[in-house]
N, C-alpha and C. Protein backbone atom coordinates (compact mmCIF):
# COMPACT_ATOMS: atom_id res chain seq x y z
N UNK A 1 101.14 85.52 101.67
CA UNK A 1 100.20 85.23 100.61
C UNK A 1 99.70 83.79 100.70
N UNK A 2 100.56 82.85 101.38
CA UNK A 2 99.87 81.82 101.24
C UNK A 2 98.58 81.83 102.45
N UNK A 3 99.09 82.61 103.46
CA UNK A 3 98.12 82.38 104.45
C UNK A 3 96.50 83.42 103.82
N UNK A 4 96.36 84.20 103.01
CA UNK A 4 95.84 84.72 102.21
C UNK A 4 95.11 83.33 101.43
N UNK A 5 95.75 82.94 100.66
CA UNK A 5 95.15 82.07 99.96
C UNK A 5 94.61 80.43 100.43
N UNK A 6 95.10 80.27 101.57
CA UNK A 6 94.64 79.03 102.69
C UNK A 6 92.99 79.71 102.66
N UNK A 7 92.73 81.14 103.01
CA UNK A 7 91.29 80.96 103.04
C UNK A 7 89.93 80.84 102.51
N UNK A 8 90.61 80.35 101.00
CA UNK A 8 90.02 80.12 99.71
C UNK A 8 89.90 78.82 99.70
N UNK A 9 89.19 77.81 99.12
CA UNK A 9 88.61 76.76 98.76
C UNK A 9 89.68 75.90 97.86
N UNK A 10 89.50 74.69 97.78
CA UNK A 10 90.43 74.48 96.81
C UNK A 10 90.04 74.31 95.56
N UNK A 11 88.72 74.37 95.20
CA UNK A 11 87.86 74.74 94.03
C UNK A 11 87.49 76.63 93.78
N UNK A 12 88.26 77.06 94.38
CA UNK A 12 88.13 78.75 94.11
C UNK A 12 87.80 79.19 92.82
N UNK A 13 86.85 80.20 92.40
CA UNK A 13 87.22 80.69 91.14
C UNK A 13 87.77 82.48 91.59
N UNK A 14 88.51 82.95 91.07
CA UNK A 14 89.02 84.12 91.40
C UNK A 14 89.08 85.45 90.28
N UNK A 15 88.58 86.13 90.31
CA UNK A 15 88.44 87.08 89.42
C UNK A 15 89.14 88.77 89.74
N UNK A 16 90.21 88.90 88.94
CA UNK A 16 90.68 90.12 89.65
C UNK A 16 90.51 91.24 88.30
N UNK A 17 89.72 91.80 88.09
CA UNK A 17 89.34 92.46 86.97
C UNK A 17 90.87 93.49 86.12
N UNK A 18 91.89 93.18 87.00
CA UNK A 18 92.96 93.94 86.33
C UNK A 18 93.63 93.48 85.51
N UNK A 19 93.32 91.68 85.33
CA UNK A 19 93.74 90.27 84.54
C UNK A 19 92.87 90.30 84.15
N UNK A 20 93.58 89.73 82.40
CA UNK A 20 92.47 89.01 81.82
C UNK A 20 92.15 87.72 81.71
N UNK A 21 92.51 86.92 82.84
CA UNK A 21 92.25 85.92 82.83
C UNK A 21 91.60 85.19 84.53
N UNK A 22 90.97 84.33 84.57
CA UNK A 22 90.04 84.08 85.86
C UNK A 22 91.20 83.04 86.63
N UNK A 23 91.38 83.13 88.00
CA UNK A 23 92.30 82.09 88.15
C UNK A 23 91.54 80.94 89.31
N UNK A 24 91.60 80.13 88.69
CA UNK A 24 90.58 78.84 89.15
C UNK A 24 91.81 78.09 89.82
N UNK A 25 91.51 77.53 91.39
CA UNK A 25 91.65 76.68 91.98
C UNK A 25 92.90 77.34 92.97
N UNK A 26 92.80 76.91 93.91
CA UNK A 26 93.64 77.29 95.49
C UNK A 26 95.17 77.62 94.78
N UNK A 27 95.78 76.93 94.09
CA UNK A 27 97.23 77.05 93.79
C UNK A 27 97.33 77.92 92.72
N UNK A 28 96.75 77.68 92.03
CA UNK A 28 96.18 79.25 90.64
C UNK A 28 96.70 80.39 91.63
N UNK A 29 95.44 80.87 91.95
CA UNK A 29 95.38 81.74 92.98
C UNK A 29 96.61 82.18 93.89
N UNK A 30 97.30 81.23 94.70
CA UNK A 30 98.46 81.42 95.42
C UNK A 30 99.39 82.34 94.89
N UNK A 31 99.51 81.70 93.95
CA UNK A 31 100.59 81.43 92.63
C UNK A 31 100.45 83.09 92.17
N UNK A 32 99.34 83.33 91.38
CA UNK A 32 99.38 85.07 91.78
C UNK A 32 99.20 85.56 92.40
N UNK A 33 99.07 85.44 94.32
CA UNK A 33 99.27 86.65 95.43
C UNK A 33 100.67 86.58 95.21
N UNK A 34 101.21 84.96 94.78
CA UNK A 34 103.00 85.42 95.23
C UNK A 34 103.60 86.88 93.97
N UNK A 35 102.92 86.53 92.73
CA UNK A 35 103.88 87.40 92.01
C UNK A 35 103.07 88.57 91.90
N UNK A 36 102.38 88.95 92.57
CA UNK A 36 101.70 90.38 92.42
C UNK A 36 102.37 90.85 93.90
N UNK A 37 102.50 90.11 94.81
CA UNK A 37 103.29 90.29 95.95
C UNK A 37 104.84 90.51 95.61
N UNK A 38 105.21 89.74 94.68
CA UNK A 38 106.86 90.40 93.95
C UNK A 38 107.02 91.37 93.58
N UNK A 39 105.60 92.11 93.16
CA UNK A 39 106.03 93.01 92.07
C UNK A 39 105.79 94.30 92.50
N UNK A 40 105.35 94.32 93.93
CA UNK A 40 105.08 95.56 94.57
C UNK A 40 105.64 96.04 95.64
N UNK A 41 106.09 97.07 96.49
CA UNK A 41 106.83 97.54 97.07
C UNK A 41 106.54 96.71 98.65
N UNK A 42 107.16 96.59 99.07
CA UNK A 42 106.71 96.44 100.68
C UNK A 42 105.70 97.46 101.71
N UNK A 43 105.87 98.73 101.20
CA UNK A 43 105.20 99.50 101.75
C UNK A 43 102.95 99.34 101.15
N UNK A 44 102.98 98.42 100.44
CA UNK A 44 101.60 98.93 99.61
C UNK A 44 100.93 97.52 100.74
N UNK A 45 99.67 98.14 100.91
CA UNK A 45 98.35 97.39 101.72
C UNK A 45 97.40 97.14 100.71
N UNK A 46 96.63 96.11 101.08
CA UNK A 46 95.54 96.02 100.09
C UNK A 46 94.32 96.61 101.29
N UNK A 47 93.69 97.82 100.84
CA UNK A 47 92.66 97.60 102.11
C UNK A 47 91.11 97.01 101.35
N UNK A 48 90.66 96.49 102.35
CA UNK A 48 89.14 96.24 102.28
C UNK A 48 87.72 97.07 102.01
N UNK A 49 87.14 98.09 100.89
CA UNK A 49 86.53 98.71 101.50
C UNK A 49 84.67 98.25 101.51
N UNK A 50 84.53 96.77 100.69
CA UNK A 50 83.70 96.46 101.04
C UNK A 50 82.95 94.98 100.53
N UNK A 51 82.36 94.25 101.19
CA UNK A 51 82.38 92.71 101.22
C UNK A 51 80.73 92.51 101.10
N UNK A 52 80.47 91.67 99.69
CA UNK A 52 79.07 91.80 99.83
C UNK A 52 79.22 90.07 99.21
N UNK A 53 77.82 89.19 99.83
CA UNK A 53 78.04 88.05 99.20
C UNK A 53 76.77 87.72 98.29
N UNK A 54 76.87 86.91 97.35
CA UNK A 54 75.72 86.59 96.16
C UNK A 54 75.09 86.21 95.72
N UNK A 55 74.12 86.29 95.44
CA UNK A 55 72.46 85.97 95.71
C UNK A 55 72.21 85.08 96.99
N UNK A 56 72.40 85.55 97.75
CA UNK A 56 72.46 84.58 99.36
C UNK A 56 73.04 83.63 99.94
N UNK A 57 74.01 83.06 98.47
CA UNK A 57 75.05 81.85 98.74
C UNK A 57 76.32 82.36 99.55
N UNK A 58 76.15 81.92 100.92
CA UNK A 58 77.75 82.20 101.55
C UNK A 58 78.92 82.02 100.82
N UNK A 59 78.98 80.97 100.05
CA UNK A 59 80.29 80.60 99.23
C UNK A 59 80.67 81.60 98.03
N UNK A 60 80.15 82.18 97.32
CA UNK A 60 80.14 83.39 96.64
C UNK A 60 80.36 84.61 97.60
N UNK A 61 81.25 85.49 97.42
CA UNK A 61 81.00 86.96 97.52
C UNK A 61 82.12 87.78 96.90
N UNK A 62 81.40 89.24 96.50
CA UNK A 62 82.57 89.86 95.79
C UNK A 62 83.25 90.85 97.08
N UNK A 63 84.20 91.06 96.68
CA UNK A 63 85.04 91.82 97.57
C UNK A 63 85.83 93.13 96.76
N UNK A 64 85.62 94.27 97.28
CA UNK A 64 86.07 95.56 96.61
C UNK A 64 87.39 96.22 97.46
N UNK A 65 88.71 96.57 97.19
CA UNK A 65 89.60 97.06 97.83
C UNK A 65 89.97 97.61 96.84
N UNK A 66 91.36 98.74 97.61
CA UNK A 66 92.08 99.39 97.11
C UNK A 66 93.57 99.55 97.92
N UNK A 67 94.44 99.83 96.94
CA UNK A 67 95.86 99.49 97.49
C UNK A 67 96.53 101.04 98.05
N UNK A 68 96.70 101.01 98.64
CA UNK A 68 97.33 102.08 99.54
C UNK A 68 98.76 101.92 99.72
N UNK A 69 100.21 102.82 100.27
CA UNK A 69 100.94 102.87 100.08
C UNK A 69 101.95 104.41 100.79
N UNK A 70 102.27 104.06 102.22
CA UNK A 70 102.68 104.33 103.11
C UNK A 70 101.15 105.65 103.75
N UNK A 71 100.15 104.64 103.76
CA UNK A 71 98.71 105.52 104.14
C UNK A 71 98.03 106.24 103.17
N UNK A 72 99.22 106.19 102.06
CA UNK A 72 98.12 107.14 100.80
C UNK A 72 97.93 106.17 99.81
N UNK A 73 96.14 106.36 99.77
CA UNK A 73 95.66 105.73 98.69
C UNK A 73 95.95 106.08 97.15
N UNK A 74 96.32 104.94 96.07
CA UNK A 74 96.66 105.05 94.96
C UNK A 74 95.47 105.49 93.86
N UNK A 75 95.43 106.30 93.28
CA UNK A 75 94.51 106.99 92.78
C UNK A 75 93.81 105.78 91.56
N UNK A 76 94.68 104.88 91.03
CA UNK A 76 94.14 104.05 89.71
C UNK A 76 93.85 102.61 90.63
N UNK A 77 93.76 102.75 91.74
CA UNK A 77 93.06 101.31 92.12
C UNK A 77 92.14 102.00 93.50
N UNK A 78 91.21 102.81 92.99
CA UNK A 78 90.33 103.24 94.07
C UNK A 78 89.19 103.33 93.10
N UNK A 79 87.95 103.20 93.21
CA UNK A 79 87.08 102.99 92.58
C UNK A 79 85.86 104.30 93.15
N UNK A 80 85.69 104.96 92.44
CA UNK A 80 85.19 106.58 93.33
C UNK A 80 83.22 106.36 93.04
């Protein structure tokens, strides 16, 4: 997770719509891959299924995944 979060800015803003709260800045951020990374099995992936960036600014983009879990996708974090 940290190497995850090295590729974020250290002014990041981070938005994970399953929180209600936005987590601003590189260590914010870390700080919850580590405990969302605690709290889940070893077997679960986050996959990628699609990367779009916003209004033409490289530094913006949203990113859409879903967590999977020994190859089978989890039905409440897939977006249909």
């Amino acid at each position: 997770m940290t190497a995850a979060a090295n590729l974020f800015s250290n002014d990041c803003v981070y938005e994970d719509t399953l929180y209600p709260n936005v987590f601003i800045g590189r260590d914010n951020l870390k700080q919850h891959l580590l405990n969302v990374a605690s709290a889940v099995p070893p077997t679960f992936e986050f996959i990628i299924d699609n990367i779009s960036p916003s209004n033409g600014k490289p530094s913006v983009i949203g990113v859409q995944w879903h967590v999977e879990s020994n190859g089978a996708a989890l039905p409440f974090t897939r977006v249909k």
